[in-house]
PDB file of N, CA and C in Angstrom:
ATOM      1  N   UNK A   1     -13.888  -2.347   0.584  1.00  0.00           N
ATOM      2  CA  UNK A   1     -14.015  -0.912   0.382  1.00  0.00           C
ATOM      3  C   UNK A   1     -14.355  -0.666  -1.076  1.00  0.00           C
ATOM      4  N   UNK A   2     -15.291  -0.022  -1.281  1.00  0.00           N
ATOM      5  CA  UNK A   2     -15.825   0.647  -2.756  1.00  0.00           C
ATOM      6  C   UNK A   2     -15.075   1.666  -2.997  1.00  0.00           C
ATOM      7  N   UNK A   3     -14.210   1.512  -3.916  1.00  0.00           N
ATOM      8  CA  UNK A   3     -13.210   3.078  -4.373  1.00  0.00           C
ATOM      9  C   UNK A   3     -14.162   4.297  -4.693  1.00  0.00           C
ATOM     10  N   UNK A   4     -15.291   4.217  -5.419  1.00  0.00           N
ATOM     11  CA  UNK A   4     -16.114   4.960  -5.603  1.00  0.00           C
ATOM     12  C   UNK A   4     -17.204   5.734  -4.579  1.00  0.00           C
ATOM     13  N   UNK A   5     -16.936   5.336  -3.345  1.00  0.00           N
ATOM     14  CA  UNK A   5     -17.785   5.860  -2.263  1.00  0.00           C
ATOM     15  C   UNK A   5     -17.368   6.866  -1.972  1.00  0.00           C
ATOM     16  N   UNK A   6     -18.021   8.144  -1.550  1.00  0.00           N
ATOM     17  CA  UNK A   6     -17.541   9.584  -1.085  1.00  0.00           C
ATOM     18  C   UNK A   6     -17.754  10.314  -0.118  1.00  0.00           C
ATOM     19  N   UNK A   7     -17.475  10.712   0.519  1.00  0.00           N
ATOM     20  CA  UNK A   7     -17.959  11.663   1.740  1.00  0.00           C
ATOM     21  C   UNK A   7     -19.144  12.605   1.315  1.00  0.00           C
ATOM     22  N   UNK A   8     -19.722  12.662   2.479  1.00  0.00           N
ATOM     23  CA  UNK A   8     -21.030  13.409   2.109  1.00  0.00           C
ATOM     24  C   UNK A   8     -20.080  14.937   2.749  1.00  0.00           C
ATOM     25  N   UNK A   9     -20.880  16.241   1.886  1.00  0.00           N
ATOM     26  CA  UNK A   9     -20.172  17.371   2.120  1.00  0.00           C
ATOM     27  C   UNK A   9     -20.083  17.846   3.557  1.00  0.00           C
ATOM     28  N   UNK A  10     -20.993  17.228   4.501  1.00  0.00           N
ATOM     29  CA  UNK A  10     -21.257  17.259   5.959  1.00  0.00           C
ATOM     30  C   UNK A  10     -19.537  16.498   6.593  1.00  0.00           C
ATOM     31  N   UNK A  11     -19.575  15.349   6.305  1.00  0.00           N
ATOM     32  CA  UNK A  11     -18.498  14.651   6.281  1.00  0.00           C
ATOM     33  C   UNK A  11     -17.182  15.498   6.076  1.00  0.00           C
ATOM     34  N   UNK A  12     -16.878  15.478   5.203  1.00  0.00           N
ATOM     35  CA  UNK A  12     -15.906  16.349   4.588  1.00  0.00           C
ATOM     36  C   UNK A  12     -15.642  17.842   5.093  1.00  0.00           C
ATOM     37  N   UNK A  13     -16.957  18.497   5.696  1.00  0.00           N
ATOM     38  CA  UNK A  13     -16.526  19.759   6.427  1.00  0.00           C
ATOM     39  C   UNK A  13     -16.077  19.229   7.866  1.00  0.00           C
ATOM     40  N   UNK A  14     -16.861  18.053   8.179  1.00  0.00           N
ATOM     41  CA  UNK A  14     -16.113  17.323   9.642  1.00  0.00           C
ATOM     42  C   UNK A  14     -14.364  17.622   9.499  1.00  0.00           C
ATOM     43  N   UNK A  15     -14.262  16.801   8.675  1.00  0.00           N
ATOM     44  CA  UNK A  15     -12.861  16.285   7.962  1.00  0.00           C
ATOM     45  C   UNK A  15     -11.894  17.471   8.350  1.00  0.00           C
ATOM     46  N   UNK A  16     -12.547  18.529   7.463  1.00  0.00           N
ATOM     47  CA  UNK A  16     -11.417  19.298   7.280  1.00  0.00           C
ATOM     48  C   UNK A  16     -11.311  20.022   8.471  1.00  0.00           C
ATOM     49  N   UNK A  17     -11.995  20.193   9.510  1.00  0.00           N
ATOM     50  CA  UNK A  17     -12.394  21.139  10.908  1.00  0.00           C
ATOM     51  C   UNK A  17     -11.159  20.079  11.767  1.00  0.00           C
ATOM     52  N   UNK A  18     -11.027  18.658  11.618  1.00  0.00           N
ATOM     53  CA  UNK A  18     -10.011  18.371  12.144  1.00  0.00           C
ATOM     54  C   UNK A  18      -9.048  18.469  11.881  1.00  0.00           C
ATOM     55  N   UNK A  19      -8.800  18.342  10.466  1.00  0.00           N
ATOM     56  CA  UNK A  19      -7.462  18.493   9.744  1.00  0.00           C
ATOM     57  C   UNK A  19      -6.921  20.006  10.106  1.00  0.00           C
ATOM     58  N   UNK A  20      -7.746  21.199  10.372  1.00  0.00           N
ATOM     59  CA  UNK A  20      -7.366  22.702  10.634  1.00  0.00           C
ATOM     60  C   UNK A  20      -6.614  22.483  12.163  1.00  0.00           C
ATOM     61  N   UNK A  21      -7.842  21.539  12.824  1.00  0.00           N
ATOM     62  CA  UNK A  21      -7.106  21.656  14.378  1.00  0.00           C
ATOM     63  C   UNK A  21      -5.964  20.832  14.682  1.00  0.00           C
ATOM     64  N   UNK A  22      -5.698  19.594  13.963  1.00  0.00           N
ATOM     65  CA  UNK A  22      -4.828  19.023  13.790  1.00  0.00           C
ATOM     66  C   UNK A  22      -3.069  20.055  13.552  1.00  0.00           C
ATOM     67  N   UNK A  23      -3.743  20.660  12.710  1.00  0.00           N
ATOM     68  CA  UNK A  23      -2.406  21.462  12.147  1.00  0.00           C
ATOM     69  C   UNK A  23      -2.241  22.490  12.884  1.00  0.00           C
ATOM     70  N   UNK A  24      -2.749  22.927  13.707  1.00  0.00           N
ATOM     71  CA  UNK A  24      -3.089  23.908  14.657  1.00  0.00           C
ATOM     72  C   UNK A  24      -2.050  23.407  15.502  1.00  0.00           C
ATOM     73  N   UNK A  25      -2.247  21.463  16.342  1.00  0.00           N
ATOM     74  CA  UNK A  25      -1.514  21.486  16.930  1.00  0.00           C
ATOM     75  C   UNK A  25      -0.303  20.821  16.984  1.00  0.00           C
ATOM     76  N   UNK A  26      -0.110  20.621  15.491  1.00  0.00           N
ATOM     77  CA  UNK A  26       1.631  20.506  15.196  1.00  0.00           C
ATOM     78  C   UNK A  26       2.393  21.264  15.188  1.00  0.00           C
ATOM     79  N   UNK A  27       1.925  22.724  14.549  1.00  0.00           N
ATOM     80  CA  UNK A  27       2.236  23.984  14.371  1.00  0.00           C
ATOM     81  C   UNK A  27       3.374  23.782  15.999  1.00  0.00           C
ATOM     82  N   UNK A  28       2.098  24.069  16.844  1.00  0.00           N
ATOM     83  CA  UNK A  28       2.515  24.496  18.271  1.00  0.00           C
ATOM     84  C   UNK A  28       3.645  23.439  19.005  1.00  0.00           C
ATOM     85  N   UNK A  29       3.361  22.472  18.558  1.00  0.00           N
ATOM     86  CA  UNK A  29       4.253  21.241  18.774  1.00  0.00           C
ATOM     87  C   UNK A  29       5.788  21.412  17.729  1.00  0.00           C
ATOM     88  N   UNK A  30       5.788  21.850  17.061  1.00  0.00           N
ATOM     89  CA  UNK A  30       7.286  22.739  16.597  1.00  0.00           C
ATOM     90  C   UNK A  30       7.225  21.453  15.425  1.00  0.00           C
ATOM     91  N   UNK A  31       5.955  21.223  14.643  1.00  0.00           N
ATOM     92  CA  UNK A  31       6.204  19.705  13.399  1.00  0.00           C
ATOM     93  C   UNK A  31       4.998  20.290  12.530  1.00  0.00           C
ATOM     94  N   UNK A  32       5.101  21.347  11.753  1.00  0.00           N
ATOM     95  CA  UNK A  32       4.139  21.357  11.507  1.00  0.00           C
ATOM     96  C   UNK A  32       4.102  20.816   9.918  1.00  0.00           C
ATOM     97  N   UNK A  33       3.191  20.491   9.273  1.00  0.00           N
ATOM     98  CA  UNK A  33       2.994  20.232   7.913  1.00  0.00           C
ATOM     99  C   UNK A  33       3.388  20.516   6.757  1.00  0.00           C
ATOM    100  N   UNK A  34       4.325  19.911   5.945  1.00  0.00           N
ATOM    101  CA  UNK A  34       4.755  20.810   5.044  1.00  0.00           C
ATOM    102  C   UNK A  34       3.900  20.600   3.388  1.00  0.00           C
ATOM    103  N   UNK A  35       4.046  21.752   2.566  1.00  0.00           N
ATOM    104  CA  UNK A  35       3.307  22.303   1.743  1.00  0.00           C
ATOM    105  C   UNK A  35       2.635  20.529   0.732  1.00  0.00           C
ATOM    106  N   UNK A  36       3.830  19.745   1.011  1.00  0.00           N
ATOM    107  CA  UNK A  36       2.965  18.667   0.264  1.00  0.00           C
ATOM    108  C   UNK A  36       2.097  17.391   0.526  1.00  0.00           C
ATOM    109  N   UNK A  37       2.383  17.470   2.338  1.00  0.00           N
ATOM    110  CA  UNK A  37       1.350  17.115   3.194  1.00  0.00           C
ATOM    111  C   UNK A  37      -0.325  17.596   2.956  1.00  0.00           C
ATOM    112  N   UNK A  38      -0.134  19.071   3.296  1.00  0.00           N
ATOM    113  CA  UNK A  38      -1.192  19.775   3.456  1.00  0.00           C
ATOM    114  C   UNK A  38      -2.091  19.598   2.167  1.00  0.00           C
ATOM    115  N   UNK A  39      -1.206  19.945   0.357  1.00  0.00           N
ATOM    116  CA  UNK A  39      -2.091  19.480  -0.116  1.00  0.00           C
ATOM    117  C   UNK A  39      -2.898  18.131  -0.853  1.00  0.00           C
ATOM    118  N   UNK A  40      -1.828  16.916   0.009  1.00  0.00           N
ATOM    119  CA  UNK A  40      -2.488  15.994   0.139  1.00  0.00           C
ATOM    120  C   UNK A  40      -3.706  15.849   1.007  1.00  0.00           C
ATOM    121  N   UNK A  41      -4.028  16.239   1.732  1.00  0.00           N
ATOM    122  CA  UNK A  41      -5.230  16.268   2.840  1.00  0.00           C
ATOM    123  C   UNK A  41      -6.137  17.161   1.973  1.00  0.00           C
ATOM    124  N   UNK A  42      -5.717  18.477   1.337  1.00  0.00           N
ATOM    125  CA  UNK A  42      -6.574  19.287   1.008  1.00  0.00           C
ATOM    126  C   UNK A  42      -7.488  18.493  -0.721  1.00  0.00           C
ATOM    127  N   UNK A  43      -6.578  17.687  -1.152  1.00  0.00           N
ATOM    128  CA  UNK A  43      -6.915  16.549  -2.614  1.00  0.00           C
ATOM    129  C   UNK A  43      -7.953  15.741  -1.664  1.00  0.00           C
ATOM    130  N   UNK A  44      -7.896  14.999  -0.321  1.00  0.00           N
ATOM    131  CA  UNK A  44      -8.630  14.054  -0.245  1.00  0.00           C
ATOM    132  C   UNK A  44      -9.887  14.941   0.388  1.00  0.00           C
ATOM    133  N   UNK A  45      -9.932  15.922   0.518  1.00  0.00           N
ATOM    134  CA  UNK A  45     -11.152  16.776   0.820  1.00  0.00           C
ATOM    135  C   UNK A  45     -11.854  16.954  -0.415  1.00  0.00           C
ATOM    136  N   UNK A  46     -11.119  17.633  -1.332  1.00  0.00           N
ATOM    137  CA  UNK A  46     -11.887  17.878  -2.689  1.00  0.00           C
ATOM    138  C   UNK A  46     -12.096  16.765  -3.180  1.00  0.00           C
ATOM    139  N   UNK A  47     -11.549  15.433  -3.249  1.00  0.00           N
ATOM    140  CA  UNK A  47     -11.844  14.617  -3.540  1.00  0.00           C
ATOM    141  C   UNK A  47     -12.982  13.431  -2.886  1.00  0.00           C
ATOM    142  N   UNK A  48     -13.745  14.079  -1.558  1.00  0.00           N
ATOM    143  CA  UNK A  48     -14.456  13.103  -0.948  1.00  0.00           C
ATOM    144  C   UNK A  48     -13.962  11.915  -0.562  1.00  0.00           C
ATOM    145  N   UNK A  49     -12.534  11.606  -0.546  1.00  0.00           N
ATOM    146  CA  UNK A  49     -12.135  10.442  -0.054  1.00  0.00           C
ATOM    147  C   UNK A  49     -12.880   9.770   1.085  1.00  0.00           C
ATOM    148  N   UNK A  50     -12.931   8.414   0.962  1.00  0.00           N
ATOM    149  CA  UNK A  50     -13.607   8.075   2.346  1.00  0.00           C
ATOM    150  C   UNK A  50     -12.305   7.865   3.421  1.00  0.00           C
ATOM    151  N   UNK A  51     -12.741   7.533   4.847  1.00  0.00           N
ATOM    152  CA  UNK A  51     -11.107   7.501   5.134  1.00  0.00           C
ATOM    153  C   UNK A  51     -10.676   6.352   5.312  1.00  0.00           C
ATOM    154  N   UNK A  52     -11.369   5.028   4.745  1.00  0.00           N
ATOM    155  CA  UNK A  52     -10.061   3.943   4.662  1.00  0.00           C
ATOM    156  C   UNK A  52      -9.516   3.862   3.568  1.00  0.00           C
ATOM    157  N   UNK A  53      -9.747   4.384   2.540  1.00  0.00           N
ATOM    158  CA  UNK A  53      -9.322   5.108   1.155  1.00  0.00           C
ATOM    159  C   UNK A  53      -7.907   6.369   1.563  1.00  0.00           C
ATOM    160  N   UNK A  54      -8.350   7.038   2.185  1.00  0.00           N
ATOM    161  CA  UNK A  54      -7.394   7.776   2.842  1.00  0.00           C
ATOM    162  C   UNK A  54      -5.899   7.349   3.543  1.00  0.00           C
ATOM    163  N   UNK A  55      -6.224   6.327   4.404  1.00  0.00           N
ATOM    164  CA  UNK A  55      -4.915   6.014   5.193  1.00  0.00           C
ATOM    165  C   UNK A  55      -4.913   4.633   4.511  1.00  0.00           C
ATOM    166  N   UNK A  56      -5.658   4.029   4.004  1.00  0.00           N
ATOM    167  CA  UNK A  56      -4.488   2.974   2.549  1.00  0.00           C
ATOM    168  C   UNK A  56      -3.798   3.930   1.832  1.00  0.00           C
ATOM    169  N   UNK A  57      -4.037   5.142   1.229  1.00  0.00           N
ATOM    170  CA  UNK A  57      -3.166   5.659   0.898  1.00  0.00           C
ATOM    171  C   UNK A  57      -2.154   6.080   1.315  1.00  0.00           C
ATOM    172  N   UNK A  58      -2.263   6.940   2.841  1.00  0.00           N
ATOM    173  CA  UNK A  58      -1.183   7.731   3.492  1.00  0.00           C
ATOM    174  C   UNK A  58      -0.038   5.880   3.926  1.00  0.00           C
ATOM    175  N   UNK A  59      -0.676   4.520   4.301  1.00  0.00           N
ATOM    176  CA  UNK A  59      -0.105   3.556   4.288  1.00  0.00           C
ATOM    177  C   UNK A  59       0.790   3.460   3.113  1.00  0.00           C
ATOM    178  N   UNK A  60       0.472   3.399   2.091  1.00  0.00           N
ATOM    179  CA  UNK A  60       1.194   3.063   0.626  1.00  0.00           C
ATOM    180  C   UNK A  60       2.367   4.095   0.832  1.00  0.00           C
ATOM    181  N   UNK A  61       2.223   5.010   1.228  1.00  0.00           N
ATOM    182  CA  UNK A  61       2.712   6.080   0.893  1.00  0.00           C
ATOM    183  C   UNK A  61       4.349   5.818   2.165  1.00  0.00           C
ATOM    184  N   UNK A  62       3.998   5.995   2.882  1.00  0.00           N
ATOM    185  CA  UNK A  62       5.042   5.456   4.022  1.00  0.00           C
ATOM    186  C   UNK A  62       5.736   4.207   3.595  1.00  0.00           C
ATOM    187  N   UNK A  63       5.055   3.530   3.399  1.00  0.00           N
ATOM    188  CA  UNK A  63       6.001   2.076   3.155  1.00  0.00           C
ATOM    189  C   UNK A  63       6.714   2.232   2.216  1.00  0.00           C
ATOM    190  N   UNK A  64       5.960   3.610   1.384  1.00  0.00           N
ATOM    191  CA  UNK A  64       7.187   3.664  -0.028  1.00  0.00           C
ATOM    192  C   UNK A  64       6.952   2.973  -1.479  1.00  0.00           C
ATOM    193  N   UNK A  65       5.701   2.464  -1.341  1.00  0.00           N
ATOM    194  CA  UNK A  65       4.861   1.797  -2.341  1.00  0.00           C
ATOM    195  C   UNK A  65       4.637   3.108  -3.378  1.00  0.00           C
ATOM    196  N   UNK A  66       4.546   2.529  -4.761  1.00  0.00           N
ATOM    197  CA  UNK A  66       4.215   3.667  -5.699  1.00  0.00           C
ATOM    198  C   UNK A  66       2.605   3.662  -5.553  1.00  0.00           C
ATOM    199  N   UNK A  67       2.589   5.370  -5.262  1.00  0.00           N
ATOM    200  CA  UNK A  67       0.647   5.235  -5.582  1.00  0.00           C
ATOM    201  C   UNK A  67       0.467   5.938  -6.638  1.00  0.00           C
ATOM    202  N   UNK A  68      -0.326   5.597  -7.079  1.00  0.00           N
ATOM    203  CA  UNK A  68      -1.285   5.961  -8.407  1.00  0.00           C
ATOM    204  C   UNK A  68      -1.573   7.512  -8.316  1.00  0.00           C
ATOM    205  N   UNK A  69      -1.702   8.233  -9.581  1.00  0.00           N
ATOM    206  CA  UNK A  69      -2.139   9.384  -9.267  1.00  0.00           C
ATOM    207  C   UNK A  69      -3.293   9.408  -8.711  1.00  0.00           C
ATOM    208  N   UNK A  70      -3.615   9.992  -7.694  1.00  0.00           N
ATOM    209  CA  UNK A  70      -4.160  10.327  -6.470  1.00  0.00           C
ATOM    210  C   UNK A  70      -5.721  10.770  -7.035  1.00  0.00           C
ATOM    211  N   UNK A  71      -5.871  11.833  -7.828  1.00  0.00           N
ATOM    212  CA  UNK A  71      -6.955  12.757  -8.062  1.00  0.00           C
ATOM    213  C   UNK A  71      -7.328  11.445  -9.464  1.00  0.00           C
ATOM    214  N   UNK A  72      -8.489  10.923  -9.234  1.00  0.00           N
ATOM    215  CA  UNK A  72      -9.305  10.094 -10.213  1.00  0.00           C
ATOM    216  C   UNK A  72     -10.436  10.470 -10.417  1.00  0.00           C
TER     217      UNK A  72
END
């Protein structure tokens, strides 16, 4: 994986159209996202993350691994 690779803005409006419906249906599912979830997803949007860049992170992040500040 190239850390430097980015979503094309096509990509990234994909992205976030799931991430809306996604949250749409946690909401309804009684789990919904809380404020520092959301603007983690909303950093890897502005940030073009690609998404195995993405869930190595959300990985690191669960296991409890220190990650790096995020926004580079």
């Amino acid at each position: 994986m190239t850390k430097n690779v980015k979503l094309s803005a096509e990509q990234v409006a994909a992205a976030r159209e799931r991430r809306q419906t996604a949250m749409h249906l946690q909401k309804i599912e009684g789990s919904p996202l809380d404020a520092e979830q959301i603007a983690m997803f909303e950093m890897f949007e502005r940030e073009a993350w690609p998404h195995e860049r993405r869930l190595a992170y959300i990985a690191a992040r669960a296991r409890g691994d220190l990650v790096p500040d995020a926004a580079e």
